[in-house]
C-alpha atoms as a PDB file:
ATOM      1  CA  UNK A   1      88.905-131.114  -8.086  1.00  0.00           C
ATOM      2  CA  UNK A   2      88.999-127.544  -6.905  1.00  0.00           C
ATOM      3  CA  UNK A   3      84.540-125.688  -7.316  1.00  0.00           C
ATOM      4  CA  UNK A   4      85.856-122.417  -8.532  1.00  0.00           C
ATOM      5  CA  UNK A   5      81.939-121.405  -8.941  1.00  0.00           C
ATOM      6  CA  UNK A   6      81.252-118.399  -7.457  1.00  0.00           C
ATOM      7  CA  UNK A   7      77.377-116.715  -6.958  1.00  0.00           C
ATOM      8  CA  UNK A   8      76.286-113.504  -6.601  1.00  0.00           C
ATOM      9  CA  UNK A   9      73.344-114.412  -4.128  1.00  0.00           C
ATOM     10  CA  UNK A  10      73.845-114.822  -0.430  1.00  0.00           C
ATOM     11  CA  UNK A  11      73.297-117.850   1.113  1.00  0.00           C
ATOM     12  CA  UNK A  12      69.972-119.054   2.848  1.00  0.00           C
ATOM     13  CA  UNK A  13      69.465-118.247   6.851  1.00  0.00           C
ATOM     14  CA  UNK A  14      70.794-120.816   9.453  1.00  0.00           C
ATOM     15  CA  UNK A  15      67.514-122.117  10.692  1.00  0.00           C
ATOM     16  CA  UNK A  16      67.545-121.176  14.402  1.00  0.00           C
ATOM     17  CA  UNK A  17      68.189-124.370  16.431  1.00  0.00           C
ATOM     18  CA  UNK A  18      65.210-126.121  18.719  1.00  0.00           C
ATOM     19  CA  UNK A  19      64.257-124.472  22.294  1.00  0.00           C
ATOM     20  CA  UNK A  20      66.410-120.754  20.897  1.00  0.00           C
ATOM     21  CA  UNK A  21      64.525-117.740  21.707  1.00  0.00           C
ATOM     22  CA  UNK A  22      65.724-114.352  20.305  1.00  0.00           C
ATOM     23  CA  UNK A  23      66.483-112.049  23.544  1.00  0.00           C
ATOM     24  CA  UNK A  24      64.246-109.043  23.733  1.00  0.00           C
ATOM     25  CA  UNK A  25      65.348-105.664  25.093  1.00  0.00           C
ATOM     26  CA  UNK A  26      64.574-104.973  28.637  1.00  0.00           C
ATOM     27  CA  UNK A  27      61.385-102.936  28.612  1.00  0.00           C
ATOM     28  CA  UNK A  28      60.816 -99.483  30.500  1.00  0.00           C
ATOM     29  CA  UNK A  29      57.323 -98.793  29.667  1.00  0.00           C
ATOM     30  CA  UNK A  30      56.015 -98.747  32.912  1.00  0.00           C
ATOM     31  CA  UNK A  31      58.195 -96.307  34.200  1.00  0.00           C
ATOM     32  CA  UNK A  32      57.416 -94.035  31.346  1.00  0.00           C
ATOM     33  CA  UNK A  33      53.535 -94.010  32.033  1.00  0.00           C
ATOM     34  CA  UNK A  34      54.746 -93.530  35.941  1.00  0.00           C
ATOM     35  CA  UNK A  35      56.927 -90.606  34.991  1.00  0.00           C
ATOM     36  CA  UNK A  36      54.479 -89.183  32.663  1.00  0.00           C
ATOM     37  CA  UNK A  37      51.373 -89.309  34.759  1.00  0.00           C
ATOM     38  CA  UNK A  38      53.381 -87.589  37.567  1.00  0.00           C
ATOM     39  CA  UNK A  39      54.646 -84.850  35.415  1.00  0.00           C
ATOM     40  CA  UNK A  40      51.050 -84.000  34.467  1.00  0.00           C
ATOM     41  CA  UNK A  41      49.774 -84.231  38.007  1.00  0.00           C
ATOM     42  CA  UNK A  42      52.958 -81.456  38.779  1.00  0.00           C
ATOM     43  CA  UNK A  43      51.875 -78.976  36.469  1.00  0.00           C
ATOM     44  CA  UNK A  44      48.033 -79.844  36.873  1.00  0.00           C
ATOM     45  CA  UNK A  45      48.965 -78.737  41.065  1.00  0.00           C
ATOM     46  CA  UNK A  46      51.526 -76.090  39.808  1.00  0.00           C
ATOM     47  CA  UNK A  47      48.778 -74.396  37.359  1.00  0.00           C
ATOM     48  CA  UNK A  48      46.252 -74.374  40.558  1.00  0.00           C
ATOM     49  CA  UNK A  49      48.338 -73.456  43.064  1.00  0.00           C
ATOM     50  CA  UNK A  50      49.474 -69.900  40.707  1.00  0.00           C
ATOM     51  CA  UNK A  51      45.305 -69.613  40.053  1.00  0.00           C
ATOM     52  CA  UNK A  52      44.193 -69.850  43.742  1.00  0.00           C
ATOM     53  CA  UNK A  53      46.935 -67.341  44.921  1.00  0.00           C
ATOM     54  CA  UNK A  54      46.247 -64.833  41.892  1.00  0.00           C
ATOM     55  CA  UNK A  55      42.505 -64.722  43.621  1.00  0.00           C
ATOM     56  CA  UNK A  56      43.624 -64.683  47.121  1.00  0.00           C
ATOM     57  CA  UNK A  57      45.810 -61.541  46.218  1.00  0.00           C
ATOM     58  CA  UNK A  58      42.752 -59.827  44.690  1.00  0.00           C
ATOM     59  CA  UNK A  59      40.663 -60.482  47.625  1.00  0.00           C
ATOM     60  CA  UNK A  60      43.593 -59.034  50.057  1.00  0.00           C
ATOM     61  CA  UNK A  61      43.878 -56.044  47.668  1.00  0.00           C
ATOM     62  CA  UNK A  62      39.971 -55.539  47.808  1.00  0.00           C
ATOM     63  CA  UNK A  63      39.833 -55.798  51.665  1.00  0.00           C
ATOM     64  CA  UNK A  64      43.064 -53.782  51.490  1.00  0.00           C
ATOM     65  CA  UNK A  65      40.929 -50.872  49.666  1.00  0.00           C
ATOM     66  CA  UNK A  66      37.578 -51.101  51.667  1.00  0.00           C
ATOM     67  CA  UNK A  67      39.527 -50.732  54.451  1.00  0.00           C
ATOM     68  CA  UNK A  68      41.775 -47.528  53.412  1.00  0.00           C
ATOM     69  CA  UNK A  69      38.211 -46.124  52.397  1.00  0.00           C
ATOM     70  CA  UNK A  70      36.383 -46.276  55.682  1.00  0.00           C
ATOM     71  CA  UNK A  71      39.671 -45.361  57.465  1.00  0.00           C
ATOM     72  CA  UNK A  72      39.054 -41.866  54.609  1.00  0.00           C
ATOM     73  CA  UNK A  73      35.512 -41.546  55.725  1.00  0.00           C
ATOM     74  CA  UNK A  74      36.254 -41.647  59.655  1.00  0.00           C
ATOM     75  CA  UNK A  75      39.126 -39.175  58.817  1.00  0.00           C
ATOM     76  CA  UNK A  76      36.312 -36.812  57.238  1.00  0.00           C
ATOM     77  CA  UNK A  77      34.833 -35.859  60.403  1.00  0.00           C
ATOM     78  CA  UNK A  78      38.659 -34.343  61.155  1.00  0.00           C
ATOM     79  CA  UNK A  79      38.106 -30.289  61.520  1.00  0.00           C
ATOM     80  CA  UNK A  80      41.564 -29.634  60.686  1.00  0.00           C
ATOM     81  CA  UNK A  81      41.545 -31.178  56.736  1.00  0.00           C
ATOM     82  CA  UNK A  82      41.790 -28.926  54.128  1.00  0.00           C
ATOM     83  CA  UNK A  83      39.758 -27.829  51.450  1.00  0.00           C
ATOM     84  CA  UNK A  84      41.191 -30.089  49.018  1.00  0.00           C
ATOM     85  CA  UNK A  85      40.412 -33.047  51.612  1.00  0.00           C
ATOM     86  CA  UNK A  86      37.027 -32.036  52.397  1.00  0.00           C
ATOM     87  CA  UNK A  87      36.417 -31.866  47.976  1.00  0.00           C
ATOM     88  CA  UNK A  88      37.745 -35.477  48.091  1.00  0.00           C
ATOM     89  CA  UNK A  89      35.431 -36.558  50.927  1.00  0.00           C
ATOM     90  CA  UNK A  90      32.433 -35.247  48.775  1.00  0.00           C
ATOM     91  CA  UNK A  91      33.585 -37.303  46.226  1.00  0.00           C
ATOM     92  CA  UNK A  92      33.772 -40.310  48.336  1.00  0.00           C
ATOM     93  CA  UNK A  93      30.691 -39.703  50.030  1.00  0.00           C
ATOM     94  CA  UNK A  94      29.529 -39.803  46.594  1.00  0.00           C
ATOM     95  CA  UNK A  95      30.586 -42.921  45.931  1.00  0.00           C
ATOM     96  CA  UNK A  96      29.971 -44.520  49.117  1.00  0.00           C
ATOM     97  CA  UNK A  97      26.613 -44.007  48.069  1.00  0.00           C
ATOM     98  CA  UNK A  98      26.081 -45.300  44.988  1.00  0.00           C
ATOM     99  CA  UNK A  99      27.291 -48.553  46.035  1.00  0.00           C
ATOM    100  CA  UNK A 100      24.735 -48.509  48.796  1.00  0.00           C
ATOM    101  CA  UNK A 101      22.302 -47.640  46.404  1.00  0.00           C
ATOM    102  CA  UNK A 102      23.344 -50.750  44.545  1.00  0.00           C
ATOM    103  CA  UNK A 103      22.994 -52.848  47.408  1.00  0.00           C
ATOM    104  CA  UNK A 104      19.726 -52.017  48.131  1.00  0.00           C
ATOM    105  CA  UNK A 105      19.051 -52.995  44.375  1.00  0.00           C
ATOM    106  CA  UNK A 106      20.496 -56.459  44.787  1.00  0.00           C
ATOM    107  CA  UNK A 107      18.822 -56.600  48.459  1.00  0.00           C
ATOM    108  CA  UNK A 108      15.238 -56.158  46.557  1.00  0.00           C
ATOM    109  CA  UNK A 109      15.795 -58.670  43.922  1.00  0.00           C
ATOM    110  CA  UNK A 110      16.945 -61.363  46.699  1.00  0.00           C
ATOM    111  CA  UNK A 111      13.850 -60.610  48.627  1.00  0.00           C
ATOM    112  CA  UNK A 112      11.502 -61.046  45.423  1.00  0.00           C
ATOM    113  CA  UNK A 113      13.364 -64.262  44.550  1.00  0.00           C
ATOM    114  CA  UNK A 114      13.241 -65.849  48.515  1.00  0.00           C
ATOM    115  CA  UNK A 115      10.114 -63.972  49.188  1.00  0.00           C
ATOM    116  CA  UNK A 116      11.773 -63.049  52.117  1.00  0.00           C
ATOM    117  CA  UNK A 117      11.331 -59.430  54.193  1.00  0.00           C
ATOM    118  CA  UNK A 118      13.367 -56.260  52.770  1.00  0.00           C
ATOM    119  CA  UNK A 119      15.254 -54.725  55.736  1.00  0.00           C
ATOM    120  CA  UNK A 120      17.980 -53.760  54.688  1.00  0.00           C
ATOM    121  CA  UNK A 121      19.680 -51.181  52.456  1.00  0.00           C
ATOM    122  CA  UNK A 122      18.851 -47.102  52.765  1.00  0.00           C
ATOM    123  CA  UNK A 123      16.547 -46.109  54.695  1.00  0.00           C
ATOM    124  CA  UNK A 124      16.969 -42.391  53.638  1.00  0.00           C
ATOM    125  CA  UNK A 125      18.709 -39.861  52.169  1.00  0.00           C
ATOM    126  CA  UNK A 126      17.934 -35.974  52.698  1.00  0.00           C
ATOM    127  CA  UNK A 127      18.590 -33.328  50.483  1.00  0.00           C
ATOM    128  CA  UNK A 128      18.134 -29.868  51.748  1.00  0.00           C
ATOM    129  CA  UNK A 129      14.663 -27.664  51.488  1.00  0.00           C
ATOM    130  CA  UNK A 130      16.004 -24.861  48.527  1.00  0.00           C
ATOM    131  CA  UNK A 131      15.278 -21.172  49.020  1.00  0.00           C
ATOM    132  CA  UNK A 132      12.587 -21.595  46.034  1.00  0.00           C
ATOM    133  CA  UNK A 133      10.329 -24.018  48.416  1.00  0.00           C
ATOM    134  CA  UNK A 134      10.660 -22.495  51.495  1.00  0.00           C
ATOM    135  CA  UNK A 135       8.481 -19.878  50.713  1.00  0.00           C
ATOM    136  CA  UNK A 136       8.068 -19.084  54.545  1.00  0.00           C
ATOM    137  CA  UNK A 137      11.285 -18.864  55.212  1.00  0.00           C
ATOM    138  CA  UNK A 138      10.861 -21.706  57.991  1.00  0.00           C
ATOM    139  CA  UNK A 139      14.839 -22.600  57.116  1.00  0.00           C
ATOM    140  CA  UNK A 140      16.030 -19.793  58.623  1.00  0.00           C
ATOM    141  CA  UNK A 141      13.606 -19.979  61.896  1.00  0.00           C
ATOM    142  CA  UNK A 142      15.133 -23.024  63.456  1.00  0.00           C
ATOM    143  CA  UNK A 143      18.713 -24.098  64.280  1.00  0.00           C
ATOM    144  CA  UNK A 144      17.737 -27.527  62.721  1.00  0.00           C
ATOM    145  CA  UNK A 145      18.022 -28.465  58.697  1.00  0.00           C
ATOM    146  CA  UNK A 146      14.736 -28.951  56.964  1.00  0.00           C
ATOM    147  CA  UNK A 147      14.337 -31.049  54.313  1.00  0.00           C
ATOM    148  CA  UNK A 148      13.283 -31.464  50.645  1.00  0.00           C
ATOM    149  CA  UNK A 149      10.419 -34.962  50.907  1.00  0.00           C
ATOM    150  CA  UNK A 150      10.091 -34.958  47.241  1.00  0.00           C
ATOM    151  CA  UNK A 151      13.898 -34.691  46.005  1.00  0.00           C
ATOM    152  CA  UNK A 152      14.707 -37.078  48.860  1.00  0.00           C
ATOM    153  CA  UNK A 153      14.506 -41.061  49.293  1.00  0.00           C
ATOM    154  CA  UNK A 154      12.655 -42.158  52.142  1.00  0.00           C
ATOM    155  CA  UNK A 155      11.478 -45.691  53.221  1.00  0.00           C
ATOM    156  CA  UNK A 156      11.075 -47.634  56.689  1.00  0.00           C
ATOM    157  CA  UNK A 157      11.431 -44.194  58.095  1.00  0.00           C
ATOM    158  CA  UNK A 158       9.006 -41.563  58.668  1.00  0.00           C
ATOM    159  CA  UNK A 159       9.659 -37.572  57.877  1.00  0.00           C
ATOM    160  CA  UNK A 160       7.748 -34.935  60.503  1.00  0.00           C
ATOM    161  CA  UNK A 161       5.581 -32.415  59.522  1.00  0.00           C
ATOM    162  CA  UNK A 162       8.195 -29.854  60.610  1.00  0.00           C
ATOM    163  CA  UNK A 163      10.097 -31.481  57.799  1.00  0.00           C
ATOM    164  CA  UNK A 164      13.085 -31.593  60.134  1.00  0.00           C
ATOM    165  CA  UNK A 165      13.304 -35.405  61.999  1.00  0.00           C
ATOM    166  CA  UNK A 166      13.197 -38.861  60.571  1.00  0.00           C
ATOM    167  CA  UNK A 167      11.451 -40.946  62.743  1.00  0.00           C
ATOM    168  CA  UNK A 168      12.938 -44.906  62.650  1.00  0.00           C
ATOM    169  CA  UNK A 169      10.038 -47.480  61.632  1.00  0.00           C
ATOM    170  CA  UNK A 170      12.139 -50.410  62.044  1.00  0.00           C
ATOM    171  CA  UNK A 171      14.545 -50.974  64.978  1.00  0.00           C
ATOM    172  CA  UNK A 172      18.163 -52.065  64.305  1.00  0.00           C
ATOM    173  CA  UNK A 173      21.519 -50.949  63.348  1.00  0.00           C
ATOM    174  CA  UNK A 174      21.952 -47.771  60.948  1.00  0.00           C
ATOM    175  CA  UNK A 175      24.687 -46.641  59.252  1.00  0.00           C
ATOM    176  CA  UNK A 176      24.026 -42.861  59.312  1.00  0.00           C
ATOM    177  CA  UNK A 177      25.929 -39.972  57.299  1.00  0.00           C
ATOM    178  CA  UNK A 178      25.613 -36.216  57.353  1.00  0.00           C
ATOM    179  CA  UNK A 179      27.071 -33.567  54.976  1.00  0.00           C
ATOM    180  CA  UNK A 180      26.826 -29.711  56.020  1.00  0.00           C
ATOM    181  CA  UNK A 181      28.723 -26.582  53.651  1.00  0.00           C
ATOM    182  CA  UNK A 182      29.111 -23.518  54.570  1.00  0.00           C
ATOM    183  CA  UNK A 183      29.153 -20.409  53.164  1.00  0.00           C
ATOM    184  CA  UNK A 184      29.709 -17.943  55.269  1.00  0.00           C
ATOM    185  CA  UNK A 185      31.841 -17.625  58.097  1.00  0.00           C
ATOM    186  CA  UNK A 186      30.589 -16.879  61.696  1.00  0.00           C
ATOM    187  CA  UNK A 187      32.679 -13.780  63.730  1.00  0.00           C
ATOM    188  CA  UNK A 188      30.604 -15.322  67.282  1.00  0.00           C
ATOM    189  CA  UNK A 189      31.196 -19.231  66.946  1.00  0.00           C
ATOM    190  CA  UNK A 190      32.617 -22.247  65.081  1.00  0.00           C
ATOM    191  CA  UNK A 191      30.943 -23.258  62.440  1.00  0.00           C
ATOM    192  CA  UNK A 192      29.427 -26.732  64.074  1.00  0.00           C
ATOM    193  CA  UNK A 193      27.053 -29.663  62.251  1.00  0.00           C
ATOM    194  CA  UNK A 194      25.840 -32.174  65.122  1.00  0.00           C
ATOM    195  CA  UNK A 195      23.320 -34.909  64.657  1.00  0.00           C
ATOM    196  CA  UNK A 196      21.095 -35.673  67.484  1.00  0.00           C
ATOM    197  CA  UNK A 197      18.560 -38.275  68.488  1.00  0.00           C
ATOM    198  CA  UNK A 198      15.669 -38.185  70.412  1.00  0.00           C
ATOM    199  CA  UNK A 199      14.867 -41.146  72.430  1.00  0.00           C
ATOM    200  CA  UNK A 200      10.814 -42.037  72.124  1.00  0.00           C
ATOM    201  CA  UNK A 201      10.856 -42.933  76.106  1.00  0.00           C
ATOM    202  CA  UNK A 202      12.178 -40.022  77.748  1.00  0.00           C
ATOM    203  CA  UNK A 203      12.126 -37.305  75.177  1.00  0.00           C
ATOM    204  CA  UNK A 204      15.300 -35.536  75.737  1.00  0.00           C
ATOM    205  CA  UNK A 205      17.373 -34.857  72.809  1.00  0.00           C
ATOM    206  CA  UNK A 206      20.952 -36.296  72.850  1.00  0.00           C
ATOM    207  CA  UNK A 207      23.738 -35.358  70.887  1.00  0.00           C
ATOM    208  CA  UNK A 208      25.529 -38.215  68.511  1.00  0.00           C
ATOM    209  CA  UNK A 209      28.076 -36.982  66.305  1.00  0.00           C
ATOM    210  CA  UNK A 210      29.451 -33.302  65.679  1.00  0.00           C
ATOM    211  CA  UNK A 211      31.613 -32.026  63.531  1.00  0.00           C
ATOM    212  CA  UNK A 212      33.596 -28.411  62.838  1.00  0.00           C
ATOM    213  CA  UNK A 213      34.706 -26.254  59.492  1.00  0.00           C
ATOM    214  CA  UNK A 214      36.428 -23.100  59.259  1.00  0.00           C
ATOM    215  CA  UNK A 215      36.303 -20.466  56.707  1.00  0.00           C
ATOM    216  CA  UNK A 216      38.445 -17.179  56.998  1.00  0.00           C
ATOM    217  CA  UNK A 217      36.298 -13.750  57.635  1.00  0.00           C
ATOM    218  CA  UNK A 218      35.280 -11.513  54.525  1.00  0.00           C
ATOM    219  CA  UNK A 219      36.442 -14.680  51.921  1.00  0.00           C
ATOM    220  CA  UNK A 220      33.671 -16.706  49.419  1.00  0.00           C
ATOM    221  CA  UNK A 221      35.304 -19.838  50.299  1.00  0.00           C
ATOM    222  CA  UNK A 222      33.017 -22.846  51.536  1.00  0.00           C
ATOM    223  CA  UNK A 223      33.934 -25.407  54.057  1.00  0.00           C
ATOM    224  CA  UNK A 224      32.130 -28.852  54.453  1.00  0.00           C
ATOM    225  CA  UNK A 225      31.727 -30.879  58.218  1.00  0.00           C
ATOM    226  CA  UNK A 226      31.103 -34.316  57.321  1.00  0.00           C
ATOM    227  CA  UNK A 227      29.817 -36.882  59.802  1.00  0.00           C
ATOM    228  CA  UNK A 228      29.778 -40.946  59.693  1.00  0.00           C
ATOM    229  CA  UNK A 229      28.628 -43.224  62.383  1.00  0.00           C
ATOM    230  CA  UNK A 230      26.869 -46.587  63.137  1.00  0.00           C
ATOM    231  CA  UNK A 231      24.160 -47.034  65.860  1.00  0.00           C
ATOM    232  CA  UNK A 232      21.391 -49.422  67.020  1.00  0.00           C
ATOM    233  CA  UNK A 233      18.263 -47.186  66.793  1.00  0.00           C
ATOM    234  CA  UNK A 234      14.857 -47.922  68.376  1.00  0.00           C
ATOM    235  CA  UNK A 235      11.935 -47.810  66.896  1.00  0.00           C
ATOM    236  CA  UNK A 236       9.988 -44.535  66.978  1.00  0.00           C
ATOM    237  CA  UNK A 237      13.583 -42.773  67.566  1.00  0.00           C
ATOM    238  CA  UNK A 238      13.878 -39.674  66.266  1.00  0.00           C
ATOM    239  CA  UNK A 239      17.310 -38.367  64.498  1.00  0.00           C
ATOM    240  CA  UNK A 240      17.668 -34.123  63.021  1.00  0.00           C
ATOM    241  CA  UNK A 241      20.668 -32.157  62.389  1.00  0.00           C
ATOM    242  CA  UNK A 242      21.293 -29.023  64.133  1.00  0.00           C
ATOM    243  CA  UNK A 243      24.080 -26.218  62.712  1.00  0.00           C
ATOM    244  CA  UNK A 244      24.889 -23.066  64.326  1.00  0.00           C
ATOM    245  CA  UNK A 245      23.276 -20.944  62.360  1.00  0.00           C
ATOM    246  CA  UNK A 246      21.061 -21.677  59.354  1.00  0.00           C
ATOM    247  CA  UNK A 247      21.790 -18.446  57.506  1.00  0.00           C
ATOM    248  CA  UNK A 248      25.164 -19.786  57.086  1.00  0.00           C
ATOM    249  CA  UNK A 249      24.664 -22.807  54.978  1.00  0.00           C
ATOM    250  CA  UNK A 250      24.798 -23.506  51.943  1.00  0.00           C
ATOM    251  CA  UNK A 251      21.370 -25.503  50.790  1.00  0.00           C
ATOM    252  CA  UNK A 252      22.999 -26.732  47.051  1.00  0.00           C
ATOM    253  CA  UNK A 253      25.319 -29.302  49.241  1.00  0.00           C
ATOM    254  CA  UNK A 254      23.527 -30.352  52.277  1.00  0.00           C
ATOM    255  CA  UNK A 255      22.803 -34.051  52.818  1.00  0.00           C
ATOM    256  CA  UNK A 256      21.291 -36.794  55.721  1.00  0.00           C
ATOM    257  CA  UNK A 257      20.921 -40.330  55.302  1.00  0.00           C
ATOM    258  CA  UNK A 258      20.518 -43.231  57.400  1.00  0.00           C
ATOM    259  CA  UNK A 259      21.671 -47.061  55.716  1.00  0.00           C
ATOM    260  CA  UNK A 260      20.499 -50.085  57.721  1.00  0.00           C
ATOM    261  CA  UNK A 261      22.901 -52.629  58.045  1.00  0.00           C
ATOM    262  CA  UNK A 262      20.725 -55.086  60.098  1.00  0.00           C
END
């Protein structure tokens, strides 16, 4: 006889015969981790490597700029710049020393923190005696600048009575500037800024830097001689600036200053 019954229910699992294992899929998680750790390494060293050169250009770019700016100052001393060149050499006299003025800041606070000696930083800076002051007239008596002691800056050096040489306390090396305008124009010489030292031993005076302006006759124009210069001083040295003729300067814009660097 024929089972014509029919179900709608499937029929029960084979059981799975004795010793059968299901096979598993072959596994790649090791490779993954491998793959992953080294892709995070890459960008970890790529991320680093863009960091450290971003700061290396900066530091080129600041050395790049120190440099172009003491190249400018050294170019000041020229005679043959122009009036527009000597304007932007006030300027970056100017600036030249406020950041010395802001080393010396930092200089005092390392010194109070170490306890350590202050030597270094500015050791002046002049600013001409003014017409209002000199009530003598002693400007116009000597072919050397006198100077203002209470609108100046001075420490480690020592100012003379004549109020015309700085004498160095503290031997070492000094960066010294010097800023002379002129007014008026002379028909006999050059108009001529010089700073000169006199050595404590044998007395004589010695000539360090010079510079030269023009202005053309009968005109209301000024002209500026800048000077720049580093030197190991001695101690009891004396430095003064000389011009050719005092008459012919103009006091508003008249500046000396030493810097020591060590």
């Amino acid at each position: 006889m024929i089972n014509t019954f029919h179900t709608s229910y499937n029929p029960p699992p084979v059981p799975p015969r004795a010793g059968y294992s299901k096979p598993r899929p072959v596994g790649n998680t090791s490779l993954v981790k491998f793959l992953s750790v080294m892709l995070l390494l890459l960008m970890i060293l790529t991320f680093g490597g863009f960091l450290y050169l971003f700061q290396k250009l900066n530091m080129l770019q600041g050395s790049y700029r120190d440099e172009i700016s003491l190249q400018r100052l050294q170019e000041c001393a020229d005679s043959s710049m122009g009036e527009d060149s000597l304007t932007e050499c006030g300027k970056l006299m100017e600036k030249y020393k406020a950041a010395m003025a802001k080393v010396s800041q930092a200089n005092e606070k390392l010194s109070k923190l170490t306890g350590g000696p202050h030597f270094l930083g500015p050791a002046a800076h002049m600013t001409a005696l003014t017409e209002h002051k000199d009530k003598t007239s002693a400007f116009l008596k000597t072919s050397s600048l006198l100077w203002d002691e209470e609108h100046s800056l001075v420490q480690d050096v020592r100012l003379s009575n004549e109020r015309d040489k700085l004498t160095i306390q503290d031997p070492g090396i000094y960066f010294i500037y010097s800023q002379v305008t002129f007014s008026k124009n002379s028909p006999l010489s050059s108009l001529k800024q010089s700073i000169r030292s006199t050595v404590p031993k044998t007395r004589q005076g010695k000539e360090l830097l010079k510079s030269f302006c023009s202005l053309k006759p009968n005109t209301s124009n000024l002209c500026t001689a800048s000077l720049v210069g580093v030197f190991r001083l001695e101690k009891d040295q004396q430095l003064y600036v000389t011009v050719t003729n005092t008459s012919l300067v103009n006091r508003d814009s008249c500046n000396f200053g030493l810097f020591k660097l060590r």
